[in-house]
Structure formats: C-alpha cells, structure tokens
PDB file of N, CA and C in Angstrom:
ATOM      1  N   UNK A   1      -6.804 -23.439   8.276  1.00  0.00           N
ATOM      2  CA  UNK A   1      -6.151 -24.361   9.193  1.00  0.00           C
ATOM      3  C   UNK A   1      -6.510 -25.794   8.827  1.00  0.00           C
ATOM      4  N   UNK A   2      -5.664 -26.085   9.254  1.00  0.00           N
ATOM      5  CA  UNK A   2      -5.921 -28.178   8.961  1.00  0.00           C
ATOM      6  C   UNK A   2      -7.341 -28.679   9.474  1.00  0.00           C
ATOM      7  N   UNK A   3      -7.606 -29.648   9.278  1.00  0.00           N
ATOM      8  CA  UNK A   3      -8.795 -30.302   9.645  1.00  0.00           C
ATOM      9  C   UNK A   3      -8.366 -30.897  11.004  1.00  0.00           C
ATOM     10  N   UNK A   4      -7.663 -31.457  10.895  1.00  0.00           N
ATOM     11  CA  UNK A   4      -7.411 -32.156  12.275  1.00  0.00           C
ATOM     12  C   UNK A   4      -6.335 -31.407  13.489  1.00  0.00           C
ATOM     13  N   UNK A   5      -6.558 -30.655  13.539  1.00  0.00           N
ATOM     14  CA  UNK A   5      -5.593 -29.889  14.381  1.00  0.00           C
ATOM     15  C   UNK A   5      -6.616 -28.956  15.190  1.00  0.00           C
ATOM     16  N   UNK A   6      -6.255 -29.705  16.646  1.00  0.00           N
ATOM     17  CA  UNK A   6      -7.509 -29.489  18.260  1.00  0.00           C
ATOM     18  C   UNK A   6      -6.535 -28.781  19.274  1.00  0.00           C
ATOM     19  N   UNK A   7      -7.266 -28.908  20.530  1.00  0.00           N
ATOM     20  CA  UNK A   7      -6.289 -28.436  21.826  1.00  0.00           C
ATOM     21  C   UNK A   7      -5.265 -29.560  21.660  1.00  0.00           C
ATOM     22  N   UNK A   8      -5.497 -30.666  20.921  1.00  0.00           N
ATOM     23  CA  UNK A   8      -4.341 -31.634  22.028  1.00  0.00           C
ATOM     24  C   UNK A   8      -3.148 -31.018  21.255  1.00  0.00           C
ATOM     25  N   UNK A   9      -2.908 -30.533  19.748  1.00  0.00           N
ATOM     26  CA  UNK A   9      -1.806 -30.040  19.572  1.00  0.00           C
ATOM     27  C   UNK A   9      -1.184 -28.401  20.608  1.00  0.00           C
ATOM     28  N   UNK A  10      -1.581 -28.589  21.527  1.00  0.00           N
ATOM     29  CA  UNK A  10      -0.959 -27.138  22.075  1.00  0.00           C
ATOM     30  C   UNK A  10      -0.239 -28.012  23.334  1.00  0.00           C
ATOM     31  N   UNK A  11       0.134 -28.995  23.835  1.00  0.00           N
ATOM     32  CA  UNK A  11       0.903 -29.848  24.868  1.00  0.00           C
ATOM     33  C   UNK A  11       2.313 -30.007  24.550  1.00  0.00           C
ATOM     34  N   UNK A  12       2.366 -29.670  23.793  1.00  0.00           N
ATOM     35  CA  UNK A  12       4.272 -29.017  23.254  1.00  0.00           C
ATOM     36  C   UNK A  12       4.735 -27.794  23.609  1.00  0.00           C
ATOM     37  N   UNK A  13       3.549 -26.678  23.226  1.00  0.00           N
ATOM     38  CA  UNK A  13       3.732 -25.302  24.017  1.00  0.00           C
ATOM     39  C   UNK A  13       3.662 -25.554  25.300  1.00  0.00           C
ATOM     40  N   UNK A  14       2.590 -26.445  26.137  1.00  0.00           N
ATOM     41  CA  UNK A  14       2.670 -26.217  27.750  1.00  0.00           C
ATOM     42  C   UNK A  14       3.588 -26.577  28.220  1.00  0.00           C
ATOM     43  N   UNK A  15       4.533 -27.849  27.182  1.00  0.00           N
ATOM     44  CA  UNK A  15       5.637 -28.238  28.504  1.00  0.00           C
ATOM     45  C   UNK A  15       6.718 -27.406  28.331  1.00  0.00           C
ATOM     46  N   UNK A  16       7.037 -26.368  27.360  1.00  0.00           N
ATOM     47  CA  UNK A  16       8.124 -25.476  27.113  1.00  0.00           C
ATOM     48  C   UNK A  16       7.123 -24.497  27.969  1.00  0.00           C
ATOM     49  N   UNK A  17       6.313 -23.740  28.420  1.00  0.00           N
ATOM     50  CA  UNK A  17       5.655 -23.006  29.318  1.00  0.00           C
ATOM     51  C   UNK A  17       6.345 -23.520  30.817  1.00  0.00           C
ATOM     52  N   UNK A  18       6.366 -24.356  30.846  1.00  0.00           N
ATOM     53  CA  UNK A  18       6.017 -25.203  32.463  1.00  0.00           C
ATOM     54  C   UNK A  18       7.656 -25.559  32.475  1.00  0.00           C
ATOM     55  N   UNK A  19       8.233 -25.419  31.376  1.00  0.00           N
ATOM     56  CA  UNK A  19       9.711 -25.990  31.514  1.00  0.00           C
ATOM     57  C   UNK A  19      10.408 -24.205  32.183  1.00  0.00           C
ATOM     58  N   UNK A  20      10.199 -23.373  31.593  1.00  0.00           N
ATOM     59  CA  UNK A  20      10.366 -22.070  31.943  1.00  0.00           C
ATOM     60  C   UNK A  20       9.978 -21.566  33.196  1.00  0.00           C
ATOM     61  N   UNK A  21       8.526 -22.054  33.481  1.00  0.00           N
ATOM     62  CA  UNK A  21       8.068 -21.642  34.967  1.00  0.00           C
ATOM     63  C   UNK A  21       8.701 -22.405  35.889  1.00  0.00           C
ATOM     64  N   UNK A  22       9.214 -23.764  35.680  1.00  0.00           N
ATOM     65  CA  UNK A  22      10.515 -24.074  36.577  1.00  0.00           C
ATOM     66  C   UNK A  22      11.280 -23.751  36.607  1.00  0.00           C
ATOM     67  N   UNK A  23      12.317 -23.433  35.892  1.00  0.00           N
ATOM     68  CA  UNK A  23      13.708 -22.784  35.999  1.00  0.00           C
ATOM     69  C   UNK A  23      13.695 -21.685  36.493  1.00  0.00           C
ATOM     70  N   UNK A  24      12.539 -20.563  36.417  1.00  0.00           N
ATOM     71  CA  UNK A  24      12.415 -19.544  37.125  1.00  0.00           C
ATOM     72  C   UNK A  24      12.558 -19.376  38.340  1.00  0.00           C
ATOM     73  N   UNK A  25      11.143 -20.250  38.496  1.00  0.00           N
ATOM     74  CA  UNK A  25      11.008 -20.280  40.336  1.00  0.00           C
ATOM     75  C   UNK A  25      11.867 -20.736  40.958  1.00  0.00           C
ATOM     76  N   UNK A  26      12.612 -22.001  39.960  1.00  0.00           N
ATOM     77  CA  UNK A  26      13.599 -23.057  41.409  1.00  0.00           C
ATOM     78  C   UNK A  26      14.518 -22.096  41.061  1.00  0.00           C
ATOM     79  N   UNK A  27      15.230 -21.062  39.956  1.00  0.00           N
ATOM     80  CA  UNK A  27      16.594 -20.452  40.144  1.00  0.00           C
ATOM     81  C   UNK A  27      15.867 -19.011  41.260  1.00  0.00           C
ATOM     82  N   UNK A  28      14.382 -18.997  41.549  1.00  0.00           N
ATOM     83  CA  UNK A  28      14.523 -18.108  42.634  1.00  0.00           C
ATOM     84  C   UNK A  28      14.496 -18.607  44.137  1.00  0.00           C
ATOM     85  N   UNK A  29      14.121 -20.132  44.019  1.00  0.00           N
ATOM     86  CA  UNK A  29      14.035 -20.637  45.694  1.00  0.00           C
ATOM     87  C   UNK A  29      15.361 -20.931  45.696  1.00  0.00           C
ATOM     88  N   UNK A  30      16.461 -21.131  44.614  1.00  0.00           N
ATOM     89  CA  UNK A  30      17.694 -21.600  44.808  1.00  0.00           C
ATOM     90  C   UNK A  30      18.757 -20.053  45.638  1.00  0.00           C
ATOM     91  N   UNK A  31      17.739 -18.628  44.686  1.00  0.00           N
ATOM     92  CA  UNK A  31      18.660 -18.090  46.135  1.00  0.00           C
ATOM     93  C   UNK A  31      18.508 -17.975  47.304  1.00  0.00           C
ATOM     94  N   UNK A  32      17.087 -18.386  47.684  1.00  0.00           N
ATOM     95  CA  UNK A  32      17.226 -18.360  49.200  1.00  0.00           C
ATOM     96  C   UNK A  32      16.908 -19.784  50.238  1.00  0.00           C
ATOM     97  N   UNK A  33      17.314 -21.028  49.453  1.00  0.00           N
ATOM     98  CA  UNK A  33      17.606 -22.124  50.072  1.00  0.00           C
ATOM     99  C   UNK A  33      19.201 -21.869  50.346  1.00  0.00           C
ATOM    100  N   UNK A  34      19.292 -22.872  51.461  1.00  0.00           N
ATOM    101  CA  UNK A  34      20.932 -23.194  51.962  1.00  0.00           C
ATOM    102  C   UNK A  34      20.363 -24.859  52.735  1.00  0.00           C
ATOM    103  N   UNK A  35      21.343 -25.964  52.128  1.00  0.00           N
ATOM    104  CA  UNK A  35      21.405 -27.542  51.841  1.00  0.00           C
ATOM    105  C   UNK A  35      21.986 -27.834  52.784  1.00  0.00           C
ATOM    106  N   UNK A  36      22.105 -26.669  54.071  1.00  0.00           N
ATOM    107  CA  UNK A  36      23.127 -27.477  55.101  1.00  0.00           C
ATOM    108  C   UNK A  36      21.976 -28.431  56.037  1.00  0.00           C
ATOM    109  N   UNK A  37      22.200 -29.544  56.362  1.00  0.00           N
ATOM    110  CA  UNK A  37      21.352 -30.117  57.423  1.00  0.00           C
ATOM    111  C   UNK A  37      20.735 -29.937  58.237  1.00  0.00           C
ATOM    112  N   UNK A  38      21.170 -28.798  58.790  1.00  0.00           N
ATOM    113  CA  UNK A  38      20.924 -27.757  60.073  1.00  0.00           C
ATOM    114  C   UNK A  38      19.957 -26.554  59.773  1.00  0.00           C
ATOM    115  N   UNK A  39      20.247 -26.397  58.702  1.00  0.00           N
ATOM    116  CA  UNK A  39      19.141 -25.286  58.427  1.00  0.00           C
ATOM    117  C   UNK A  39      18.012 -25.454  57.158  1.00  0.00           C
ATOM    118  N   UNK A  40      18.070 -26.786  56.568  1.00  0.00           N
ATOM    119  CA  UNK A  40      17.128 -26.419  55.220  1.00  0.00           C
ATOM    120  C   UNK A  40      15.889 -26.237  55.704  1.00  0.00           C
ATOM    121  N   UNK A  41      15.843 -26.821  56.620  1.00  0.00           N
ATOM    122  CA  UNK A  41      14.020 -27.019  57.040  1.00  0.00           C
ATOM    123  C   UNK A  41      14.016 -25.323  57.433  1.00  0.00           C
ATOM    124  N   UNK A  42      14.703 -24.806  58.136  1.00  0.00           N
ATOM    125  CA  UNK A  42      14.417 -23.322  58.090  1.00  0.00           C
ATOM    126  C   UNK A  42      14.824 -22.460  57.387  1.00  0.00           C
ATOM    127  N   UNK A  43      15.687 -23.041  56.561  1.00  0.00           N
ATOM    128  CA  UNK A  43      14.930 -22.073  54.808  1.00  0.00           C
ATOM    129  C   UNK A  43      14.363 -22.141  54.221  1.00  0.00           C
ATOM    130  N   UNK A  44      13.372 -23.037  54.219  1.00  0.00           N
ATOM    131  CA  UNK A  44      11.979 -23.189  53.749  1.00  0.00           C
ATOM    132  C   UNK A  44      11.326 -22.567  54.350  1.00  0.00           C
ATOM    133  N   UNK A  45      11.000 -22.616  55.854  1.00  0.00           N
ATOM    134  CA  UNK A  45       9.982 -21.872  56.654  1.00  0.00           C
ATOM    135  C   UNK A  45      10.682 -20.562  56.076  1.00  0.00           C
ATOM    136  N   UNK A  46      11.415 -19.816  56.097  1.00  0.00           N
ATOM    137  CA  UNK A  46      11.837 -18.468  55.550  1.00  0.00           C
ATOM    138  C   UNK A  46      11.660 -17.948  53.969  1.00  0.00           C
ATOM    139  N   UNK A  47      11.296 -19.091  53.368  1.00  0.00           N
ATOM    140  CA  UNK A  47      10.938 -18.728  52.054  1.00  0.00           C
ATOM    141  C   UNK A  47       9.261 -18.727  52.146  1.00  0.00           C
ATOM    142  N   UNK A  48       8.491 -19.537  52.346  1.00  0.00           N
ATOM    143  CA  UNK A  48       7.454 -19.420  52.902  1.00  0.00           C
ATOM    144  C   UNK A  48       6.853 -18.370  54.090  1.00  0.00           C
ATOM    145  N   UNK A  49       7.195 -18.072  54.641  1.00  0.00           N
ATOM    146  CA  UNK A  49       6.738 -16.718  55.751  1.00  0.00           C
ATOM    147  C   UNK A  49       7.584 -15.501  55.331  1.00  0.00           C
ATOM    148  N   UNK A  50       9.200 -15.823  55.583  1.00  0.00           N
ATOM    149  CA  UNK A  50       9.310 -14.247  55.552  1.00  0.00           C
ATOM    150  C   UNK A  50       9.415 -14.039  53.990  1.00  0.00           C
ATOM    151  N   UNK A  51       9.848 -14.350  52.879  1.00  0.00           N
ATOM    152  CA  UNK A  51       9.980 -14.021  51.448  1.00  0.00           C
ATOM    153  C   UNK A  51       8.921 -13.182  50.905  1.00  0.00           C
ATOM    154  N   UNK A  52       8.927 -12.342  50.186  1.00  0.00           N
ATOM    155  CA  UNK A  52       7.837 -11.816  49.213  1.00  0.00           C
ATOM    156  C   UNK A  52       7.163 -12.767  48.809  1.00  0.00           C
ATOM    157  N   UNK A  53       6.147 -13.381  48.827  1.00  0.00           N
ATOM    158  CA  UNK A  53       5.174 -14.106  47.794  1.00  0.00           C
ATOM    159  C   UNK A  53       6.468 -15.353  47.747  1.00  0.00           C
ATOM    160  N   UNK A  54       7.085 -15.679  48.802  1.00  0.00           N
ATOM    161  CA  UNK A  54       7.774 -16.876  48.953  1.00  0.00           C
ATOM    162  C   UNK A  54       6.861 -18.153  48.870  1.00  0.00           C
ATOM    163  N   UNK A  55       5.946 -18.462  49.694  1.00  0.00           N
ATOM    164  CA  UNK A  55       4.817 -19.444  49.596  1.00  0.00           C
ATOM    165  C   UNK A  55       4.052 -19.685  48.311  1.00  0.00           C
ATOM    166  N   UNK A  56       4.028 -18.536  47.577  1.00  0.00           N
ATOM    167  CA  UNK A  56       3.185 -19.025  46.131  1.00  0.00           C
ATOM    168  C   UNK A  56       4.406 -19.197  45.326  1.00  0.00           C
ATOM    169  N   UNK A  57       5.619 -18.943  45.410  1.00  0.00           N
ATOM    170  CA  UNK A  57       6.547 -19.220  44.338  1.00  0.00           C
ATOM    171  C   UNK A  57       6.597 -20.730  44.865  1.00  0.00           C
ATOM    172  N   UNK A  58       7.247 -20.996  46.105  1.00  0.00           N
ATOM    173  CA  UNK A  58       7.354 -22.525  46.243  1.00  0.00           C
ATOM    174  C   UNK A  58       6.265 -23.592  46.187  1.00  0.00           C
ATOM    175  N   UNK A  59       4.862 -23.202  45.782  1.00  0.00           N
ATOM    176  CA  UNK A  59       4.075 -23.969  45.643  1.00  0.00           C
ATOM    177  C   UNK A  59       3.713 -23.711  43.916  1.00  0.00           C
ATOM    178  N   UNK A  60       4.159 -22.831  43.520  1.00  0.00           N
ATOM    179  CA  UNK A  60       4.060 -23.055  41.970  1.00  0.00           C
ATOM    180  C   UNK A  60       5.250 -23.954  41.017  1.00  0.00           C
ATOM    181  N   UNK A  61       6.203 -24.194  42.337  1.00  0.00           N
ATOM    182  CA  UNK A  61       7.547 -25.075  41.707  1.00  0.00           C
ATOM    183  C   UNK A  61       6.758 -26.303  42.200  1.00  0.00           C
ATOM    184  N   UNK A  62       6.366 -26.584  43.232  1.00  0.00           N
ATOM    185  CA  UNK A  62       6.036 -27.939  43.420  1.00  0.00           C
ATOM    186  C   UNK A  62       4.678 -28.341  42.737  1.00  0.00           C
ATOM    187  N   UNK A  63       3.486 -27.625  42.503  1.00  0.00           N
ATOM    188  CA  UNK A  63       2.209 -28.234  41.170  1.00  0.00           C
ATOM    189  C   UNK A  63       3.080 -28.158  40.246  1.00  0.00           C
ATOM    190  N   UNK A  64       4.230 -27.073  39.751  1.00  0.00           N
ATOM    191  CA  UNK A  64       4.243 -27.422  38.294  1.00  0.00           C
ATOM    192  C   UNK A  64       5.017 -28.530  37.634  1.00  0.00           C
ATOM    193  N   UNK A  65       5.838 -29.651  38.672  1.00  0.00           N
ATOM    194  CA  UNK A  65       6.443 -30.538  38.563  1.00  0.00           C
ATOM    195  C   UNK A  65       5.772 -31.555  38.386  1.00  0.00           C
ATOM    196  N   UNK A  66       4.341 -31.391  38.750  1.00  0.00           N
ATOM    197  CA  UNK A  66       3.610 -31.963  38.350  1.00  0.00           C
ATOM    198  C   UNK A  66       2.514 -32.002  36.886  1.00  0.00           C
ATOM    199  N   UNK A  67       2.328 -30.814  36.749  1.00  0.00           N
ATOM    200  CA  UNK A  67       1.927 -30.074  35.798  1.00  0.00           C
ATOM    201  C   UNK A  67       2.572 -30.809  34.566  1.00  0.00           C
ATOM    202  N   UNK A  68       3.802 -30.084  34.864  1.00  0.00           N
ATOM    203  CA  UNK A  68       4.912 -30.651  33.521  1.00  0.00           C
ATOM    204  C   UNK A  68       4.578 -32.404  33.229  1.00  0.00           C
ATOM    205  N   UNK A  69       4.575 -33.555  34.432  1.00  0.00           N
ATOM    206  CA  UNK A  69       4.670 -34.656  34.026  1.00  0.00           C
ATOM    207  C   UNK A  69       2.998 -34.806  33.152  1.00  0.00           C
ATOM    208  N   UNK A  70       1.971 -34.340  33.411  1.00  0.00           N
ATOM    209  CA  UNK A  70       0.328 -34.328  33.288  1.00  0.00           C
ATOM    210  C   UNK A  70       0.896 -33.812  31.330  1.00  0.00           C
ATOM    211  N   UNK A  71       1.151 -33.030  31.402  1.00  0.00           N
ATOM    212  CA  UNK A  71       1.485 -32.670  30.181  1.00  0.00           C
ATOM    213  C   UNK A  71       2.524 -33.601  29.229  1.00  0.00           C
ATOM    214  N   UNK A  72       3.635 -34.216  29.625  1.00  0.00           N
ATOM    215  CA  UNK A  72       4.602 -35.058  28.979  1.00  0.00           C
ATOM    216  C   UNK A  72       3.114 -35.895  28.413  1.00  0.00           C
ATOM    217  N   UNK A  73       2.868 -36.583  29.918  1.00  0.00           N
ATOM    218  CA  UNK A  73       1.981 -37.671  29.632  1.00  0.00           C
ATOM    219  C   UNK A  73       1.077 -37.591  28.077  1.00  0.00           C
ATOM    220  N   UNK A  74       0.211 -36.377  28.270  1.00  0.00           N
ATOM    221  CA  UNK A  74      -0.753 -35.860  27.277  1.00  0.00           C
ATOM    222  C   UNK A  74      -0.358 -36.012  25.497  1.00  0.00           C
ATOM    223  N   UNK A  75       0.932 -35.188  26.269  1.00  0.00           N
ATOM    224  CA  UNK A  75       1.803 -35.308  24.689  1.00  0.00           C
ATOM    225  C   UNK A  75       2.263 -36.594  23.865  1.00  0.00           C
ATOM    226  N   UNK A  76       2.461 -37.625  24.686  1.00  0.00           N
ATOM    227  CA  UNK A  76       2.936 -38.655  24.445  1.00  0.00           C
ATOM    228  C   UNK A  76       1.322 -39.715  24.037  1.00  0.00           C
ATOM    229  N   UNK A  77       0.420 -39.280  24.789  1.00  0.00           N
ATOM    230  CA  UNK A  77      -0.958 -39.959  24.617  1.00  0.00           C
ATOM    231  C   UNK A  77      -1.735 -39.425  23.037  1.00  0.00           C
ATOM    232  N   UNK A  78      -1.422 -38.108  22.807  1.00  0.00           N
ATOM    233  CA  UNK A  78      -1.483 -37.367  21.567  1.00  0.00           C
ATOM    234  C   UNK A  78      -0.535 -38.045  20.374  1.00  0.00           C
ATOM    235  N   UNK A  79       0.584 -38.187  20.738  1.00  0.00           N
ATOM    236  CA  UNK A  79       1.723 -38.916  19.622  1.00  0.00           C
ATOM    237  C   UNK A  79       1.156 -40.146  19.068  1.00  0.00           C
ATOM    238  N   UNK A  80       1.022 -40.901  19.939  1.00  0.00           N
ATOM    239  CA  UNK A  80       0.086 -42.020  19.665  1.00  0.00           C
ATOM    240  C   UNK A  80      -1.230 -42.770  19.531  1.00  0.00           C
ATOM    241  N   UNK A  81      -1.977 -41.453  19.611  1.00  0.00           N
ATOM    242  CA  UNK A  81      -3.318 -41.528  19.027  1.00  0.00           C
ATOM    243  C   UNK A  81      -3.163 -40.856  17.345  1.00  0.00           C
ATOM    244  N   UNK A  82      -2.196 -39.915  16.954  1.00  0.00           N
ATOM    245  CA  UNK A  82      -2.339 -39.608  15.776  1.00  0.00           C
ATOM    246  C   UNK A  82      -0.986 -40.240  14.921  1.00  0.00           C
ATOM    247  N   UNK A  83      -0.369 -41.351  15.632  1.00  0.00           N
ATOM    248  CA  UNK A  83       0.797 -42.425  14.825  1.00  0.00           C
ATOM    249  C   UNK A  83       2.116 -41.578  14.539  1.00  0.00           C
ATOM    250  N   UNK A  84       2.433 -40.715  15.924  1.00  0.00           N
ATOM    251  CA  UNK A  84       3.686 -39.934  15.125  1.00  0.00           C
ATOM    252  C   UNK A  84       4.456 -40.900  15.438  1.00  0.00           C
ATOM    253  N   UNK A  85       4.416 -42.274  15.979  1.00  0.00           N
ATOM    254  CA  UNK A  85       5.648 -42.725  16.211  1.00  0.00           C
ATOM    255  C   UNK A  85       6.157 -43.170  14.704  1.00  0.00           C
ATOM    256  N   UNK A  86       5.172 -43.166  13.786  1.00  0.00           N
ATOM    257  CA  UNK A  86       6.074 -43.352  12.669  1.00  0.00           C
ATOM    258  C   UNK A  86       7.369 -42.904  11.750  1.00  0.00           C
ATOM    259  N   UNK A  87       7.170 -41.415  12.695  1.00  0.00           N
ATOM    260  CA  UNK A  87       8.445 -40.545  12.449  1.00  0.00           C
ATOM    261  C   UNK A  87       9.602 -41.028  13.831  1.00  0.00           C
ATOM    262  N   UNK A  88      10.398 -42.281  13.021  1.00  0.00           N
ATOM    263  CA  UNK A  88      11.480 -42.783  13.744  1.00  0.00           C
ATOM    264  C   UNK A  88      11.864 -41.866  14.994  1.00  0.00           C
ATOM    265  N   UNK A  89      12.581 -40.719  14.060  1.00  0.00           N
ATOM    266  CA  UNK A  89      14.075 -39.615  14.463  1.00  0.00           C
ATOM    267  C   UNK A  89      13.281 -38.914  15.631  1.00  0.00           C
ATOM    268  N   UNK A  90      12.140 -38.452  15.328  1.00  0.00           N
ATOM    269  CA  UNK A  90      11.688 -37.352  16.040  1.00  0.00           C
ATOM    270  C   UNK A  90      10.763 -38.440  17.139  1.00  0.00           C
ATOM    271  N   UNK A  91       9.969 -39.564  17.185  1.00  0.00           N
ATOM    272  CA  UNK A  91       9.836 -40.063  18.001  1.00  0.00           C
ATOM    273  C   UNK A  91      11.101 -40.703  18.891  1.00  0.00           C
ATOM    274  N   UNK A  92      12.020 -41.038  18.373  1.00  0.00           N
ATOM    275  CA  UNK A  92      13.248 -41.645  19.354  1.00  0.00           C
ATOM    276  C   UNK A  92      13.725 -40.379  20.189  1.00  0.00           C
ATOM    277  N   UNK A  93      13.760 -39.090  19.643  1.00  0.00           N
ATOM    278  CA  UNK A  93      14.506 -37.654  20.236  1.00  0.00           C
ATOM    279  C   UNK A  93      13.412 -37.293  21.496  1.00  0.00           C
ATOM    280  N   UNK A  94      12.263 -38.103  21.127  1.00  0.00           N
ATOM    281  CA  UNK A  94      10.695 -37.765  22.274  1.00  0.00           C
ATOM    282  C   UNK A  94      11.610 -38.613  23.536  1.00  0.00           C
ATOM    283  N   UNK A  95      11.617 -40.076  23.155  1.00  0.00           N
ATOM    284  CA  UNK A  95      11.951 -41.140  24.053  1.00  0.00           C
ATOM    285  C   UNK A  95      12.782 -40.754  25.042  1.00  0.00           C
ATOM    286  N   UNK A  96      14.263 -40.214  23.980  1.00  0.00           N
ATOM    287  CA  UNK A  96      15.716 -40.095  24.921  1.00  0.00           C
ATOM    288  C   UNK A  96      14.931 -38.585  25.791  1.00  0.00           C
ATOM    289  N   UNK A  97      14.235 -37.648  25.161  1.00  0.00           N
ATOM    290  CA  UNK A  97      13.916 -36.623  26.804  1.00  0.00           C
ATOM    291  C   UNK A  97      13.160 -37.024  27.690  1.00  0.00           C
ATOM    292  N   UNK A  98      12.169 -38.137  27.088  1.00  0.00           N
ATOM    293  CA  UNK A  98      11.319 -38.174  28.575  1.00  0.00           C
ATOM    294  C   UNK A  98      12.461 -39.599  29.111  1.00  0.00           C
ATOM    295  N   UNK A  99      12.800 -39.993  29.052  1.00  0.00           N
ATOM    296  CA  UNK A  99      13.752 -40.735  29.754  1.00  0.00           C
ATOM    297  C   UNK A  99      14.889 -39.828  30.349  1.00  0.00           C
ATOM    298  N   UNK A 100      15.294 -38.568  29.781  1.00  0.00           N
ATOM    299  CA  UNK A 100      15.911 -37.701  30.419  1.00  0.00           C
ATOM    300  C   UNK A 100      15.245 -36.567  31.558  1.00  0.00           C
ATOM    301  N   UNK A 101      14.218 -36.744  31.359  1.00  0.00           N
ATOM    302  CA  UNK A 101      12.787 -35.635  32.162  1.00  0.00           C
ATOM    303  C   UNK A 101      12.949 -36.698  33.537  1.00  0.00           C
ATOM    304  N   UNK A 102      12.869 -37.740  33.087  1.00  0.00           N
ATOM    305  CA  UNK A 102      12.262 -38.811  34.344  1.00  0.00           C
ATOM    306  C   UNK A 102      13.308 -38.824  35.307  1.00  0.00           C
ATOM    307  N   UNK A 103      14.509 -39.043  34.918  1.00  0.00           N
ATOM    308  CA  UNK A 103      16.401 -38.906  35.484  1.00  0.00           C
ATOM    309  C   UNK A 103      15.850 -37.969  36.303  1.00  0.00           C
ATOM    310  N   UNK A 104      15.891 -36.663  36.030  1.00  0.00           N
ATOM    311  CA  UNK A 104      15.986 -35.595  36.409  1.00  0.00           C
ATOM    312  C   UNK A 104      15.056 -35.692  37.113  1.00  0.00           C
ATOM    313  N   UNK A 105      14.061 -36.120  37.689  1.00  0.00           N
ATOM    314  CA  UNK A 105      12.831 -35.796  37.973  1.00  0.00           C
ATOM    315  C   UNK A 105      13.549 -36.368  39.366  1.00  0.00           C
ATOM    316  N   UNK A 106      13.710 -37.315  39.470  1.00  0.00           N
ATOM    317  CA  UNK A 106      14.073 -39.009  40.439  1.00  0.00           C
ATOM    318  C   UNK A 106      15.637 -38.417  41.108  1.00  0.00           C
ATOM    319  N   UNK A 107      16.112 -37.369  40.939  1.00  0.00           N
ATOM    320  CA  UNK A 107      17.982 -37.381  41.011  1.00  0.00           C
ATOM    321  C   UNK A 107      18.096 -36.259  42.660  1.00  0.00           C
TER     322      UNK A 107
END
C-alpha cells in the first residue's frame, strides 16, 4: 500500500454510505408521512410510536443529515490538505456537488 494513504482517505466511502442510509430511510418515512397541514404533525407522532422501529428510523434520517455534512466537510478538509485541488476537473465536479448537496439540503 502507499505510504501516505490513512483513515482520512475512507470519507468518500462514508458519504456514499450515508448517501444510501438516506434514501432508504426517507423513501421509508416517505411511506408513512402525509404533507397535509392537518395531519403531518400526526404522522410523525405515528411514525414514531405506532411504526415498527419508526423512532430509530426517523432519528437515523435526521443524525445522518448531519453525519453526511461532518463527512462532506472532512472530505473537502482532506482535498486540501493533500492539494487535490490541483486536479481542475475532478476538483470543480467536488464544487458543483457540494453546492448541489447544500441546494438540496436548504430546499
């Protein structure tokens, strides 16, 4: 193995980890939320009490939204402690997702 290659290179695997453990959970709180005004607040309490393991799914969507940003961060603190911004293409393709991560994050 390389000489210089530590944990910080594994923060590419966590955010494709953490990108997956979202889509999971929110496409499972997405089937049992309903966005009407009248009832979201009590489809939450219903995903939380009555759901199977409703409460740990909706609290593993909400740390890992966080998770995920702790990790962007890392990755991006890693890029530029070892000068990948010198790779134009692949640092600009970094830029346009976390500027697309952040959209999404805020929407």
């Amino acid at each position: 193995t390389p000489s210089n290659i530590s944990a910080l290179w594994n923060f590419g695997s966590l955010l494709g980890l953490c990108l997956i453990t979202q889509i999971l959970t929110g496409l499972f709180l997405a089937m049992h939320y309903t966005s009407d005004i009248s009832t979201a607040f009590s489809s939450v309490t219903h995903i939380c009490r009555d759901v199977n393991y409703g409460w740990l799914i909706r609290n593993m969507h909400a740390n890992g939204a966080s998770f995920f940003f702790i990790c962007i961060y890392m990755h991006i603190a890693r890029g530029l402690y070892y000068g990948s911004y010198l790779y134009k293409e692949t640092w600009n393709i970094g830029v346009v997702l976390l500027l697309l991560v952040m959209m999404t994050a805020f929407v």
